[in-house]
Protein backbone atom coordinates (compact mmCIF):
# COMPACT_ATOMS: atom_id res chain seq x y z
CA UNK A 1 113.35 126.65 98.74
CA UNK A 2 115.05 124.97 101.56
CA UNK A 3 112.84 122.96 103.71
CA UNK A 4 113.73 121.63 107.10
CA UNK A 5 111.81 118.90 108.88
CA UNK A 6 111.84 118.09 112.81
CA UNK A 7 113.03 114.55 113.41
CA UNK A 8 110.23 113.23 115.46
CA UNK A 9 110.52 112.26 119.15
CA UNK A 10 108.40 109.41 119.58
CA UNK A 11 107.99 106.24 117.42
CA UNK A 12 105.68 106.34 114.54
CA UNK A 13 103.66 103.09 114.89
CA UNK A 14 104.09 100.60 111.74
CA UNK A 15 99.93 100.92 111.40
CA UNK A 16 100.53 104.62 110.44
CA UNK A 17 103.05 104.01 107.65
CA UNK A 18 101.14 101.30 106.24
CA UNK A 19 98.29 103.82 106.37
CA UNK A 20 100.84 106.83 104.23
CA UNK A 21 102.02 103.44 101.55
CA UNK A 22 98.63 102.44 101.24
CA UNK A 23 97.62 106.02 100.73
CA UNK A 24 100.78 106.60 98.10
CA UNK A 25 99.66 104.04 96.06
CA UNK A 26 95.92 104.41 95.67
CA UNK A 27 97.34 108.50 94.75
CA UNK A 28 100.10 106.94 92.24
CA UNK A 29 96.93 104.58 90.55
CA UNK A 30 94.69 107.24 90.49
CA UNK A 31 97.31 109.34 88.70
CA UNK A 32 98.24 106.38 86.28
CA UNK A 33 94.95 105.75 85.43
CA UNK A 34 93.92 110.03 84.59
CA UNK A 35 97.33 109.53 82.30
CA UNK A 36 96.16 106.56 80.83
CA UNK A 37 93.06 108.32 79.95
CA UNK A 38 94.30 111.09 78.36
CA UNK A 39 96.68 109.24 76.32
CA UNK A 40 93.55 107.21 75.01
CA UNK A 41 91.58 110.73 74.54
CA UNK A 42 94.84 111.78 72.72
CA UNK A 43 95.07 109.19 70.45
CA UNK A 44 91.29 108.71 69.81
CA UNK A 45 90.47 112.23 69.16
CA UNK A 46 93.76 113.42 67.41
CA UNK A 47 94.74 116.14 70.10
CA UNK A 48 98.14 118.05 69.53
């Protein structure tokens, strides 16, 4: 699939890409921390 994006034609303020890194890395924890969790479950119960 070949995806192509518009550049955009006015500025994108600094508040709104704070807003999308602030965003990325609460989605990155929460995805850390469900992996963590099912290593532990892994480990704990024996899953294979």
């Amino acid at each position: 699939m070949n995806l192509t994006i518009k550049e955009p034609s006015e500025k994108i303020s600094n508040q709104a890409i704070q807003v999308w890194g602030i965003f990325n890395t609460i989605g990155h924890g929460v995805v850390l921390i469900v992996l963590g969790i099912l290593l532990y479950c892994s480990e704990h119960f024996h899953w294979t």
